[in-house]
N, C-alpha and C. Protein backbone atom coordinates (compact mmCIF):
# COMPACT_ATOMS: atom_id res chain seq x y z
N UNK A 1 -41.56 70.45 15.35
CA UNK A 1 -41.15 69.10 15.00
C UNK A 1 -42.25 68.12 15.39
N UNK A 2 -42.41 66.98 14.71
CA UNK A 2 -43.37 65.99 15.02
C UNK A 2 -43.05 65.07 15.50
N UNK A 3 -41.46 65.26 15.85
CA UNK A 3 -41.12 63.86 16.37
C UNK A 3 -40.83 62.18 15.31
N UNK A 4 -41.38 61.69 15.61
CA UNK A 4 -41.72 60.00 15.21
C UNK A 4 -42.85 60.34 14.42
N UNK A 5 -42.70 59.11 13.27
CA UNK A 5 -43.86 59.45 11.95
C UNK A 5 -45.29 58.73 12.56
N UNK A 6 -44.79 57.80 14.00
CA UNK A 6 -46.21 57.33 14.99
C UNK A 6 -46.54 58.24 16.25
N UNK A 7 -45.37 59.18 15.94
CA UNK A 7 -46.30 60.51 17.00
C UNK A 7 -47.43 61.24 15.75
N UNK A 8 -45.94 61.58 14.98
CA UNK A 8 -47.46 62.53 14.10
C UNK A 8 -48.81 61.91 13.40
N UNK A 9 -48.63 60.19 13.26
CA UNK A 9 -50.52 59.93 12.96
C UNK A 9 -51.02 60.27 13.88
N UNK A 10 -50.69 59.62 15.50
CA UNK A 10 -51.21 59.92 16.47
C UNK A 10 -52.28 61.24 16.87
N UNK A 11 -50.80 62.38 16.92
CA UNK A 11 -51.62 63.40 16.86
C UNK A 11 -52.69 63.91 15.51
N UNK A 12 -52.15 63.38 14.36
CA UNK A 12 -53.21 63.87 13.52
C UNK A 12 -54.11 63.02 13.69
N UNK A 13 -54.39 61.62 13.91
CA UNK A 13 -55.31 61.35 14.43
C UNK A 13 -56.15 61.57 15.28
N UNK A 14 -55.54 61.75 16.17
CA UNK A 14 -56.55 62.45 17.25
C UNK A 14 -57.54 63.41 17.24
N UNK A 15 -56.32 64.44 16.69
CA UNK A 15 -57.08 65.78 16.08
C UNK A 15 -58.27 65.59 15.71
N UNK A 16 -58.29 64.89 14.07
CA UNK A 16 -59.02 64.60 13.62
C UNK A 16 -60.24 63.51 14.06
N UNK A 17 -60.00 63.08 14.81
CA UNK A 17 -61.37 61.97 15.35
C UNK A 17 -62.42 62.92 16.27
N UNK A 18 -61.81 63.60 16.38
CA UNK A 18 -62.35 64.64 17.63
C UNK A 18 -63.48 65.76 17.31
N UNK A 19 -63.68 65.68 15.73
CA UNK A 19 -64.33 66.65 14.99
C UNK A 19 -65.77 66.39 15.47
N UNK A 20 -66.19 67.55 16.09
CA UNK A 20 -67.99 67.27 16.89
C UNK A 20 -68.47 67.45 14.94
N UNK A 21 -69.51 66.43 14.70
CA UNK A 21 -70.32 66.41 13.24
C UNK A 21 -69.40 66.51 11.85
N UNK A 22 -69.59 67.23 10.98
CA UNK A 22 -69.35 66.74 9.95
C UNK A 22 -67.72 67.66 9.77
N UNK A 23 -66.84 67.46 8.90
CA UNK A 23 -65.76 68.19 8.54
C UNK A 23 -64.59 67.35 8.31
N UNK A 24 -63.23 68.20 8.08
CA UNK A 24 -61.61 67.48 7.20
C UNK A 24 -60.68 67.88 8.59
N UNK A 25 -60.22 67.13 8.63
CA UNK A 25 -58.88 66.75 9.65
C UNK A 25 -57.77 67.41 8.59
N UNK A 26 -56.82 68.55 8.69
CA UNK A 26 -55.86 69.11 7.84
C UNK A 26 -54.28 69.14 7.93
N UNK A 27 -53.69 68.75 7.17
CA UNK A 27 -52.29 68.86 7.66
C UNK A 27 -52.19 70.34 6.79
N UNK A 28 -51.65 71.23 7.24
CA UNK A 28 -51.33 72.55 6.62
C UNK A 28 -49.96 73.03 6.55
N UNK A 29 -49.56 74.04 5.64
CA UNK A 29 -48.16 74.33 5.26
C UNK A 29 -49.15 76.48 5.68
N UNK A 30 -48.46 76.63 7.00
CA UNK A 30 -48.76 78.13 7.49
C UNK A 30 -47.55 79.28 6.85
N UNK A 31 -47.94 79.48 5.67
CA UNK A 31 -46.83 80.76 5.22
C UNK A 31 -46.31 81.94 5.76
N UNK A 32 -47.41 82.32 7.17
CA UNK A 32 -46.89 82.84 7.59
C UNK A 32 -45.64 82.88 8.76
N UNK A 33 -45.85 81.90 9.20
CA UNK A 33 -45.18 81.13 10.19
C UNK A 33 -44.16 79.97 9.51
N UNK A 34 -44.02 79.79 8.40
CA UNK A 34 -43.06 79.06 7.93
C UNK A 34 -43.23 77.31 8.30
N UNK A 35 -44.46 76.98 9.41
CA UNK A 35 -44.59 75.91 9.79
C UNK A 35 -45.54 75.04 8.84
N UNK A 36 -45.43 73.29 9.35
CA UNK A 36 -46.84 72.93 9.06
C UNK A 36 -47.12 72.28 10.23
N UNK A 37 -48.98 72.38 10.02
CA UNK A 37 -49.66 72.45 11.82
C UNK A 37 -50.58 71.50 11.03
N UNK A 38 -51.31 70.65 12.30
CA UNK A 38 -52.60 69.89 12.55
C UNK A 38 -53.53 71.50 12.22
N UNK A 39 -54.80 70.81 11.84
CA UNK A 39 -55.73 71.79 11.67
C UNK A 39 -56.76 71.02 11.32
N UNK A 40 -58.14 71.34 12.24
CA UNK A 40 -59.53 70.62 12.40
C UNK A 40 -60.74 71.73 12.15
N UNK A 41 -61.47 71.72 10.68
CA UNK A 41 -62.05 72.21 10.65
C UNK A 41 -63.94 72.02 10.18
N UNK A 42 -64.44 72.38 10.56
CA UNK A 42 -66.16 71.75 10.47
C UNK A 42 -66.61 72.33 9.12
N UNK A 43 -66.91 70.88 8.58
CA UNK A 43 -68.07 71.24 7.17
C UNK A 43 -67.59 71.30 6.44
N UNK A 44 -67.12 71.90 5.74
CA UNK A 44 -66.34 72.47 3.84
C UNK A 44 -65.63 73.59 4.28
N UNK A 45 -65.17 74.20 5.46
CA UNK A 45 -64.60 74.79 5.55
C UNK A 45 -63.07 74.46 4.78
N UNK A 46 -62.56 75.16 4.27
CA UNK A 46 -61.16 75.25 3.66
C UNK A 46 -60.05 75.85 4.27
N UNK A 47 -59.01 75.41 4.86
CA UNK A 47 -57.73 76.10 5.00
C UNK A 47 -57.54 77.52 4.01
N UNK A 48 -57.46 77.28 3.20
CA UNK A 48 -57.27 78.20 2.39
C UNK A 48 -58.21 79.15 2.92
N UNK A 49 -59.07 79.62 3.33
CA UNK A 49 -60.03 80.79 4.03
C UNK A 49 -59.11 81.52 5.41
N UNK A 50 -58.54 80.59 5.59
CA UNK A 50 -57.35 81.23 6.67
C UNK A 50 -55.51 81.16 6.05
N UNK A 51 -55.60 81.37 4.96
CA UNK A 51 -54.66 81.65 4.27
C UNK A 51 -53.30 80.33 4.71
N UNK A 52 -54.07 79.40 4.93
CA UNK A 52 -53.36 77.93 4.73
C UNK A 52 -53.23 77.46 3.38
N UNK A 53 -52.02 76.44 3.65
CA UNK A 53 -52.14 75.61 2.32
C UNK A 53 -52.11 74.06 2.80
N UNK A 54 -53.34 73.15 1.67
CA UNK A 54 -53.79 72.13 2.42
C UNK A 54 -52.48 71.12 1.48
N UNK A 55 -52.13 70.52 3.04
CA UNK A 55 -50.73 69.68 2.38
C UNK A 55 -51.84 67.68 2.19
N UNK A 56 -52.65 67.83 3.05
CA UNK A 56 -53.41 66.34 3.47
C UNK A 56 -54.42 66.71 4.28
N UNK A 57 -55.84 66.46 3.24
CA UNK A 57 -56.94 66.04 4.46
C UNK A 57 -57.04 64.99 4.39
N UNK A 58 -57.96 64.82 5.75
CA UNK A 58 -58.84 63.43 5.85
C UNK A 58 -60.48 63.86 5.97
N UNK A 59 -61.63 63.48 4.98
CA UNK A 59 -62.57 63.46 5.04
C UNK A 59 -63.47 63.02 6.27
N UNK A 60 -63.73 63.48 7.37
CA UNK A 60 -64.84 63.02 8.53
C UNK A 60 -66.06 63.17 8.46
N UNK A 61 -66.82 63.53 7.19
CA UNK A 61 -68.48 63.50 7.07
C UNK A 61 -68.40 62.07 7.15
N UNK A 62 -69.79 61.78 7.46
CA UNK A 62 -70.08 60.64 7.78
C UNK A 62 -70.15 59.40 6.40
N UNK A 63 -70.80 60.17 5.28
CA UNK A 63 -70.61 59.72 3.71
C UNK A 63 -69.35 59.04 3.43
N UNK A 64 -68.34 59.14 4.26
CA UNK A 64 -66.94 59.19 3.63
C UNK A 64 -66.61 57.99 4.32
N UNK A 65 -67.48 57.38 5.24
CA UNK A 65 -66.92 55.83 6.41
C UNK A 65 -67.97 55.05 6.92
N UNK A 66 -69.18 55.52 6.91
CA UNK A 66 -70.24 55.16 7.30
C UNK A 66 -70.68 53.78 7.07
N UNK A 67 -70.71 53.43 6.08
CA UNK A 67 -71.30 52.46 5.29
C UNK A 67 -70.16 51.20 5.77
N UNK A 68 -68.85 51.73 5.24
CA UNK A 68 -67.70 50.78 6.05
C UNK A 68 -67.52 50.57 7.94
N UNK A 69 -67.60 51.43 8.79
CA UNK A 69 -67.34 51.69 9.33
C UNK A 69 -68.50 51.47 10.46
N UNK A 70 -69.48 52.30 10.46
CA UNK A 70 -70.83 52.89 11.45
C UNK A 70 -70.05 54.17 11.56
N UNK A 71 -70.67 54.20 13.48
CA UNK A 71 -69.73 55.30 14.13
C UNK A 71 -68.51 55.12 14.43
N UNK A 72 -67.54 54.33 13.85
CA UNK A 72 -66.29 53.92 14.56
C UNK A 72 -65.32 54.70 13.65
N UNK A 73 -65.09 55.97 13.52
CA UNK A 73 -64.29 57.05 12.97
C UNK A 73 -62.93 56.68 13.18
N UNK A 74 -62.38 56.61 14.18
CA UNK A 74 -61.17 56.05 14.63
C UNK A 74 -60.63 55.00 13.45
N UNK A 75 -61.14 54.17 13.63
CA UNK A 75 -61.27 53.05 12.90
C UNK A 75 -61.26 53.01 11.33
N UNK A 76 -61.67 54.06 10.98
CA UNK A 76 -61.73 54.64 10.03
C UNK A 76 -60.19 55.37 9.50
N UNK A 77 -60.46 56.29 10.22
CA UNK A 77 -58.57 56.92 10.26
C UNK A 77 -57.36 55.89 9.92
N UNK A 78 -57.58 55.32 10.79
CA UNK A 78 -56.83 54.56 10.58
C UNK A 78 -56.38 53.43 9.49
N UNK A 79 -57.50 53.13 8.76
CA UNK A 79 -57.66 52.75 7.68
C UNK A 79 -57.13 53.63 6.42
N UNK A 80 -57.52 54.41 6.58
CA UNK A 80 -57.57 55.61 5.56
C UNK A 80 -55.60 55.68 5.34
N UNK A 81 -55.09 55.77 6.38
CA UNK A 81 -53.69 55.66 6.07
C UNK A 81 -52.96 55.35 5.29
N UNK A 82 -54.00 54.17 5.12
CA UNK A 82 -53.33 53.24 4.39
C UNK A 82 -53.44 53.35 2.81
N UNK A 83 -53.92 54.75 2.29
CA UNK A 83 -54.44 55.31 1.10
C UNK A 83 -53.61 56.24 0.83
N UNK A 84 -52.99 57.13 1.90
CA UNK A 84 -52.54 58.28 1.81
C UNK A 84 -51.11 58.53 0.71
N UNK A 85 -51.28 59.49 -0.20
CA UNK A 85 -50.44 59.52 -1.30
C UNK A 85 -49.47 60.27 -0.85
N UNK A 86 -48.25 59.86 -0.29
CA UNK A 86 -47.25 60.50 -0.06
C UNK A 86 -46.42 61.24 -0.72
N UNK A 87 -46.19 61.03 -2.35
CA UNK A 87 -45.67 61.85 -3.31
C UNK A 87 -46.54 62.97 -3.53
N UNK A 88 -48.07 63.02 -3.49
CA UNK A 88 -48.80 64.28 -3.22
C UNK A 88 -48.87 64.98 -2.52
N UNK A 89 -48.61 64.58 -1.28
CA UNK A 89 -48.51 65.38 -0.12
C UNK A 89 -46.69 66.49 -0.23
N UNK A 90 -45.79 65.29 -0.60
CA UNK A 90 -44.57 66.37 -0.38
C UNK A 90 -44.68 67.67 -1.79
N UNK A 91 -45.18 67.17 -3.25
CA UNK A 91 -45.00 67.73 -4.15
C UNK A 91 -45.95 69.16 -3.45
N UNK A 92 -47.36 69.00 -2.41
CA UNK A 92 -47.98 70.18 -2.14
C UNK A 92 -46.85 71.07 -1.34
N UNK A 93 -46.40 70.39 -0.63
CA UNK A 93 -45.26 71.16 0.68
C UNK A 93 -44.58 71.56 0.03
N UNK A 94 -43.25 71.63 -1.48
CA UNK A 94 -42.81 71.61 -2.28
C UNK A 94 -43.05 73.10 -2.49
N UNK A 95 -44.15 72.72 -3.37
CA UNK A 95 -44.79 74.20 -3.78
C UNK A 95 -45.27 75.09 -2.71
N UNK A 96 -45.74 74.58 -1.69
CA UNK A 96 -46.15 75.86 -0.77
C UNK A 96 -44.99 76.65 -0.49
N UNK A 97 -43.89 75.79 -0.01
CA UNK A 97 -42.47 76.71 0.23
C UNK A 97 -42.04 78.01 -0.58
């Protein structure tokens, strides 16, 4: 459970700010486990390589905030929220089930 929908930015925030260099902050749907988990992975790595399904990333290369932003990633995240397509995200969870 995630609790509060300001626990789970939190923690997916966090997660995701925390990425040492370039990579996607992941919300995942784990088929094997029936769950969905935070998941932080470097570079172009894909969930899907660990037999995830990607319900929501967030982009953390630097290309993706830089220009808006500097180094203030956080800051960034948090912004980004405010983008996030919520009918895409459940229709992925949907189908992963």
């Amino acid at each position: 459970s995630f609790g509060s929908f300001a626990d789970f930015k939190e923690k997916f925030t966090s997660t995701t700010a925390v990425i040492q260099g370039s990579g996607w902050g992941w919300l995942v749907y784990n088929p094997s486990t029936s769950k969905v988990e935070y998941k932080s992975m470097p570079n172009q790595t894909s969930p899907r390589t660990e037999g995830l399904v990607p319900l929501l990333g967030c982009d953390v290369w630097e290309h993706a905030y830089y220009l808006n932003y500097q180094n203030k990633r956080p800051v960034y995240i948090a912004a980004w929220w405010n983008v996030v397509n919520w009918d895409e995200v459940q229709d992925r969870f949907s189908k992963a089930k």
